[in-house]
N, C-alpha and C. Protein backbone atom coordinates (compact mmCIF):
# COMPACT_ATOMS: atom_id res chain seq x y z
N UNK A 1 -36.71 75.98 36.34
CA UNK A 1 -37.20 74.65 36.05
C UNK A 1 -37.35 74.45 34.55
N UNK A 2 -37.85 75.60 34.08
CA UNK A 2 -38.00 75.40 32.64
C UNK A 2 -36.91 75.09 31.65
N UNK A 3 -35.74 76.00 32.06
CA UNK A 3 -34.24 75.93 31.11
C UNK A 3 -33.75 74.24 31.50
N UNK A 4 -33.96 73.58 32.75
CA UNK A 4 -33.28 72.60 32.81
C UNK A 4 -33.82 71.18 32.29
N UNK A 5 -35.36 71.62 31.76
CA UNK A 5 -36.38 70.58 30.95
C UNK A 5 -35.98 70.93 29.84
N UNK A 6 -35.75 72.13 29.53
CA UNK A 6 -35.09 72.52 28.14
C UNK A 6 -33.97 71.53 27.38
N UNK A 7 -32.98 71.84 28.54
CA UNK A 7 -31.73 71.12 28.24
C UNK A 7 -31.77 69.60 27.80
N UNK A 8 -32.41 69.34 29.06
CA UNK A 8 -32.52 67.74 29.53
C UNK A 8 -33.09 67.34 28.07
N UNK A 9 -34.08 68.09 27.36
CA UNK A 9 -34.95 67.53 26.22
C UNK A 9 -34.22 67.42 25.21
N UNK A 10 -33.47 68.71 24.90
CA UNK A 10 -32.14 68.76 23.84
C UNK A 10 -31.30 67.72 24.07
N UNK A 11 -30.97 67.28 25.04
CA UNK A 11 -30.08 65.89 25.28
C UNK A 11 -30.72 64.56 24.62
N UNK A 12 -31.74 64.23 25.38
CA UNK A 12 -32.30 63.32 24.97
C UNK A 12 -32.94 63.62 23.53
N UNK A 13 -33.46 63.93 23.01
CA UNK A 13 -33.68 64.22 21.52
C UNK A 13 -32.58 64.54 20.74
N UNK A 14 -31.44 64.70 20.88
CA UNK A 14 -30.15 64.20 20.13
C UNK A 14 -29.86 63.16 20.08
N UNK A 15 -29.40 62.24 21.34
CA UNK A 15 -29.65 60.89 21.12
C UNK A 15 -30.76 60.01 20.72
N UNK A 16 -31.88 60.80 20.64
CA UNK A 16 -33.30 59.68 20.38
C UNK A 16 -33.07 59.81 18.20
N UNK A 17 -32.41 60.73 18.22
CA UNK A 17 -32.43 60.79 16.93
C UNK A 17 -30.58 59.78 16.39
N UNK A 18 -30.21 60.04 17.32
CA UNK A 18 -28.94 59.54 16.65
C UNK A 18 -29.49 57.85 16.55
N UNK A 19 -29.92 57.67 17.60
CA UNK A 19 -30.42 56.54 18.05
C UNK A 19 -31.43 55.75 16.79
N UNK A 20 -31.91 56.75 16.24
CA UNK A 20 -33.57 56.29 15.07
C UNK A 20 -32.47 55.89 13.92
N UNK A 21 -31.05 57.04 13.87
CA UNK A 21 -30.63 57.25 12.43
C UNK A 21 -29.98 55.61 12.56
N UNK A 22 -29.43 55.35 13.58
CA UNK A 22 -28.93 53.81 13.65
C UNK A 22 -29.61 52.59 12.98
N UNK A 23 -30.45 52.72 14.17
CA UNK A 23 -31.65 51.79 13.66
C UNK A 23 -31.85 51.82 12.14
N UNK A 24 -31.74 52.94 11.04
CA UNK A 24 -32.86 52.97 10.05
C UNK A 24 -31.64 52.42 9.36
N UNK A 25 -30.27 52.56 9.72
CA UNK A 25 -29.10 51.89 8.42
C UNK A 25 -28.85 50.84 9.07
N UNK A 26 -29.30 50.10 10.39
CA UNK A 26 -29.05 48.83 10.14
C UNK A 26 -30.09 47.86 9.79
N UNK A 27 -31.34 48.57 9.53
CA UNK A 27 -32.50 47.84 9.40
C UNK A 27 -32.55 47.91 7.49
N UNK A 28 -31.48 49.01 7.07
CA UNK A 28 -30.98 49.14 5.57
C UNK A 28 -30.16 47.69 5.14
N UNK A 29 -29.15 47.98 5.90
CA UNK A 29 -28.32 46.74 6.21
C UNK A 29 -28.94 45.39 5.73
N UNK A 30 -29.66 45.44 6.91
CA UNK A 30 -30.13 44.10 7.17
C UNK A 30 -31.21 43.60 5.97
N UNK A 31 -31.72 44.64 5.14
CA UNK A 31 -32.75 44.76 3.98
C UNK A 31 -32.35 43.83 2.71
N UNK A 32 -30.84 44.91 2.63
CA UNK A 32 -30.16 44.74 1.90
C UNK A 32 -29.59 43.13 1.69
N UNK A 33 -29.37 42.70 2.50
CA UNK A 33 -28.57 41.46 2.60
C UNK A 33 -29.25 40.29 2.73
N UNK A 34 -30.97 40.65 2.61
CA UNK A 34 -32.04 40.22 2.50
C UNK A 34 -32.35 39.63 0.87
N UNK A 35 -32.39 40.88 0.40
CA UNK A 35 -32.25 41.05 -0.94
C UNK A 35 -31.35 40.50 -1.79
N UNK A 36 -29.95 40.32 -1.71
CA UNK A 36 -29.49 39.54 -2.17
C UNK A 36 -29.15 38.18 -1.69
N UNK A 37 -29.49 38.22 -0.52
CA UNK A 37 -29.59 36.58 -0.39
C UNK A 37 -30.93 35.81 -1.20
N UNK A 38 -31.90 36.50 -1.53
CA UNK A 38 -33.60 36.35 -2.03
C UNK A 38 -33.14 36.21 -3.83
N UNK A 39 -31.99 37.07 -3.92
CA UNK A 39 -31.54 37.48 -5.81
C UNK A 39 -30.68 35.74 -5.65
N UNK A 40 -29.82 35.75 -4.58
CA UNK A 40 -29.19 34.33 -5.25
C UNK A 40 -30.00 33.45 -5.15
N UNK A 41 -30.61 32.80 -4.46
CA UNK A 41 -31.77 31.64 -4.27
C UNK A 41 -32.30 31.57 -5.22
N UNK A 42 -32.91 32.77 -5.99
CA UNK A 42 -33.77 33.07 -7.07
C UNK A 42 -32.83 32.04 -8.53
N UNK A 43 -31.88 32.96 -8.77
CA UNK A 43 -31.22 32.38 -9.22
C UNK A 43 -30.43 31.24 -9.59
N UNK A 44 -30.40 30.62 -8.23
CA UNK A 44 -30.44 29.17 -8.09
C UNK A 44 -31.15 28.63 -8.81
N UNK A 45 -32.51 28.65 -8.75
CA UNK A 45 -33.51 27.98 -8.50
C UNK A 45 -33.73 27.98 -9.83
N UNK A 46 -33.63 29.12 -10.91
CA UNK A 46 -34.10 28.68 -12.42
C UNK A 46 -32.93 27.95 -12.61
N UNK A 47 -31.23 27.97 -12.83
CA UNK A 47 -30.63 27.35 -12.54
C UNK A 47 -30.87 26.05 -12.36
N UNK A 48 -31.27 25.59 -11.16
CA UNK A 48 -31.63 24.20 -10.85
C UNK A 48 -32.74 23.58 -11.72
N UNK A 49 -33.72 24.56 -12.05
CA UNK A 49 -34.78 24.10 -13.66
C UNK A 49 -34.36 23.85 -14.24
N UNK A 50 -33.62 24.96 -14.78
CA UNK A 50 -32.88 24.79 -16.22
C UNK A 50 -32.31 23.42 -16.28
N UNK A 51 -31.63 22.60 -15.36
CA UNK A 51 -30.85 21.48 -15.48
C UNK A 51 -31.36 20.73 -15.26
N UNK A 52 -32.61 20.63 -14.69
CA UNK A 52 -33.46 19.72 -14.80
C UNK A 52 -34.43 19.15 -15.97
N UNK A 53 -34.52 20.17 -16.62
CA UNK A 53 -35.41 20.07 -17.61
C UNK A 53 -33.85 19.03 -18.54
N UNK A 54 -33.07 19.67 -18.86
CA UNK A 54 -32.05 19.43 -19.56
C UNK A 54 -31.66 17.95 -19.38
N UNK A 55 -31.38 17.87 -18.01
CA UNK A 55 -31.12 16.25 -17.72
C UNK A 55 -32.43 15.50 -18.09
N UNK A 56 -33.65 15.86 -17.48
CA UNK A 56 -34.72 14.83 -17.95
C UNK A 56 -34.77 15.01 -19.51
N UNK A 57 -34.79 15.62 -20.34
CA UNK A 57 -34.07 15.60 -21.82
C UNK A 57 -33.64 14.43 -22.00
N UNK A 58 -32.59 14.74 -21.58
CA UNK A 58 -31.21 13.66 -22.09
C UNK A 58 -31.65 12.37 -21.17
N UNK A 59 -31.90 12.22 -20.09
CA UNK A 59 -33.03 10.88 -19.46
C UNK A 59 -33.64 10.07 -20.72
N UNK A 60 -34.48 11.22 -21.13
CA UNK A 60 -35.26 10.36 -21.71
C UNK A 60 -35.49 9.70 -22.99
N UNK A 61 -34.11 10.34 -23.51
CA UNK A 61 -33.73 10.23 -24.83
C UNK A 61 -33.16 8.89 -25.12
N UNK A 62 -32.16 8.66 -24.08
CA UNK A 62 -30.93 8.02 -24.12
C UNK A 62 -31.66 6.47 -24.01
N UNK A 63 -32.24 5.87 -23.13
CA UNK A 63 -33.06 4.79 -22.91
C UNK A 63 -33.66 4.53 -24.78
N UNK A 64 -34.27 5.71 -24.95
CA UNK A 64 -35.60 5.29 -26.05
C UNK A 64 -34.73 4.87 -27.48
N UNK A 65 -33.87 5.12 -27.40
CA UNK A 65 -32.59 5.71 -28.58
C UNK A 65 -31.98 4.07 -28.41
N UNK A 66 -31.70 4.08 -26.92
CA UNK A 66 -30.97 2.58 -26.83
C UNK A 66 -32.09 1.27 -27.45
N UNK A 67 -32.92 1.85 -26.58
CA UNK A 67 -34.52 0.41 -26.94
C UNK A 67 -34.72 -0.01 -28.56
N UNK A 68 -34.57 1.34 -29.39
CA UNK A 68 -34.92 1.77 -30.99
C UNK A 68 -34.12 0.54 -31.84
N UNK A 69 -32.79 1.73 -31.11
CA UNK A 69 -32.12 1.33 -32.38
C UNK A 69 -30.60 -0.18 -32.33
N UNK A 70 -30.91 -0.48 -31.21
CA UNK A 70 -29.82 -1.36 -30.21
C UNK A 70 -30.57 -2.68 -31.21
N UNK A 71 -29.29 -3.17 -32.24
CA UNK A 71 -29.98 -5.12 -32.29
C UNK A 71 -29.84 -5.93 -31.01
N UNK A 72 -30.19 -5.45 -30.37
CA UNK A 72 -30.61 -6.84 -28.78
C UNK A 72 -31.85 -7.47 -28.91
N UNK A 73 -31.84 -8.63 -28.48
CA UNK A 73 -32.81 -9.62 -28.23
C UNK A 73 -34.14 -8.33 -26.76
N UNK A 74 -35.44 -9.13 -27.28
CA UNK A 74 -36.80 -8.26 -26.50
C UNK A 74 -36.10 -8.48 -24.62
N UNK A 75 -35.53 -9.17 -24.39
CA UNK A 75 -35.11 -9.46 -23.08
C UNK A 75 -33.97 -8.77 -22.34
N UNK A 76 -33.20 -8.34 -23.28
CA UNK A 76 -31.75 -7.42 -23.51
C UNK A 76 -32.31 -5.77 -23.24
N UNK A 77 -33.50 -5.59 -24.24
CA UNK A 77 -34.43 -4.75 -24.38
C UNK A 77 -34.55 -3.92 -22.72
N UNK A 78 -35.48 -4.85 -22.61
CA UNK A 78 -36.63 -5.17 -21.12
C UNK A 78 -35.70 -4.71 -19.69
N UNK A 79 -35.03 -5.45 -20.15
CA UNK A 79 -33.63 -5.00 -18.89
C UNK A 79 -33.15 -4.03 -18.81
N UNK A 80 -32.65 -3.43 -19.91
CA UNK A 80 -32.08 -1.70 -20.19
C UNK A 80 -32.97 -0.81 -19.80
N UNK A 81 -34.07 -1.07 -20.46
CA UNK A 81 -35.80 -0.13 -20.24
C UNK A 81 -35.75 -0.46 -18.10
N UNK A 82 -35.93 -1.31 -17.99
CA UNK A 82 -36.16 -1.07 -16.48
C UNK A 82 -35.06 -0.92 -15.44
N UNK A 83 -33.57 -1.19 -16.08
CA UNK A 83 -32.60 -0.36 -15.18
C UNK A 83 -32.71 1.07 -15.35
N UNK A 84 -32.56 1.54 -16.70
CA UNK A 84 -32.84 2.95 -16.50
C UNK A 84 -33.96 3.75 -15.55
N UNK A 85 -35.11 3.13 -15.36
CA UNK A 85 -36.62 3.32 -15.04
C UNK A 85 -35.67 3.28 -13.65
N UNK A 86 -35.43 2.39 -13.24
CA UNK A 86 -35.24 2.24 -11.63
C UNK A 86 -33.87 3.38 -11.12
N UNK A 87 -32.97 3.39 -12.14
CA UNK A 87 -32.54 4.70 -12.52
C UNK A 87 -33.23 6.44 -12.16
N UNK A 88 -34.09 6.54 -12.91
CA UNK A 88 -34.76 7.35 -12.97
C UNK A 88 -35.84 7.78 -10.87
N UNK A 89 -35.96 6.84 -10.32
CA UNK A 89 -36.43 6.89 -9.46
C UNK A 89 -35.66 7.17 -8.55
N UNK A 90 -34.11 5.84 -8.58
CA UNK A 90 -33.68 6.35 -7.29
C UNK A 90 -32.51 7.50 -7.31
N UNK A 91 -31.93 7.99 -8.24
CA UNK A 91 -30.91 8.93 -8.33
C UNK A 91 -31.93 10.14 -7.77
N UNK A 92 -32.99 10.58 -8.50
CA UNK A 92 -33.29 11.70 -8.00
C UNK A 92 -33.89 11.94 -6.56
N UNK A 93 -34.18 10.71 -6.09
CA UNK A 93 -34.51 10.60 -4.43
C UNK A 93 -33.50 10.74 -3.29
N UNK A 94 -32.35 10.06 -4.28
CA UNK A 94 -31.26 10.56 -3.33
C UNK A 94 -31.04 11.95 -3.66
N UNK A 95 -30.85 12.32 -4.91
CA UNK A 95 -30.55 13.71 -4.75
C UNK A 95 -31.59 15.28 -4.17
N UNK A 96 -33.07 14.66 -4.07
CA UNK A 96 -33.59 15.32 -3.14
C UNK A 96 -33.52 15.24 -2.00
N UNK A 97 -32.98 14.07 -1.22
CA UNK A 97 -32.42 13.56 0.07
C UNK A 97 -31.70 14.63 0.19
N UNK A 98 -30.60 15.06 -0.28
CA UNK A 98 -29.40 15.41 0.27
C UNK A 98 -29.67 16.59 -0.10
N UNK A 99 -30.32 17.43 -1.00
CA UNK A 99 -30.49 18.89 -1.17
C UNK A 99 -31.11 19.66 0.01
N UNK A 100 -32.26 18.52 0.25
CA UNK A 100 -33.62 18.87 1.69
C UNK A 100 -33.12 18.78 2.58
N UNK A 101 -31.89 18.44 3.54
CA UNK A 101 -31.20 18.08 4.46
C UNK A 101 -31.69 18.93 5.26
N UNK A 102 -31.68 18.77 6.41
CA UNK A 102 -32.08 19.30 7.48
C UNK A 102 -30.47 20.29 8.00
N UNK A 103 -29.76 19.51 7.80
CA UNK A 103 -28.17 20.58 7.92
C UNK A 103 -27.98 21.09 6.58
N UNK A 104 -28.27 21.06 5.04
CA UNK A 104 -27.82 21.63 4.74
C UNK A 104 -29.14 23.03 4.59
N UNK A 105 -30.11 22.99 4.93
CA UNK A 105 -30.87 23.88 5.54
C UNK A 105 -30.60 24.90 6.81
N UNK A 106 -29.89 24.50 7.60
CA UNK A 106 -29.69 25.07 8.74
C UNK A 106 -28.72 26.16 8.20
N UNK A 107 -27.29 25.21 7.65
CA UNK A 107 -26.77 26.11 7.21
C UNK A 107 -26.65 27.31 6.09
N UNK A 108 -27.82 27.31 5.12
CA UNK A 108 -28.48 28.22 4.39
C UNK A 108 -29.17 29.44 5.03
């Protein structure tokens, strides 16, 4: 009885180990691919600062520059100043629209 608990144990404790070593490289795997999906996002994301800061820059330049130094009449003015303004509101609403997407989330 004893040699065949023997055996039986040697069996199964070869596979319980082949079995762990699996598990531990696909749970490596899976770490891994964790990790650089976490490194690009990251990266994105100052990326997406960076150009933000940059565009609101140049946003806010371009209006004040026009208002300054443009010979237009105060009404010519007024109009430029609040297309840009309305500018300023809806471009980036759409473009958080479409970044936040619910599909293009899914597929991320």
């Amino acid at each position: 009885m004893n040699y065949w608990s023997e055996v039986l144990w040697r069996l199964l404790d070869s596979k319980l180990k082949t079995s762990l070593y699996l598990a531990k490289i696909q749970a490596a795997i899976v770490y891994l691919k964790f990790i650089k999906s976490a490194r690009h996002l990251t990266m994105l994301f100052f990326l997406l600062a960076v150009c933000a800061v940059v565009l609101a820059c140049g946003f806010l330049l371009v209006p004040v520059a026009l208002c300054l130094f443009m010979p237009w009449a105060p009404l010519t003015k007024a109009i430029v100043a609040a297309s840009f303004g309305a500018a300023y509101i809806i471009i980036p609403s759409i473009v958080v629209l479409v970044m936040f997407s619910q599909k293009r989330w899914l597929r991320a």
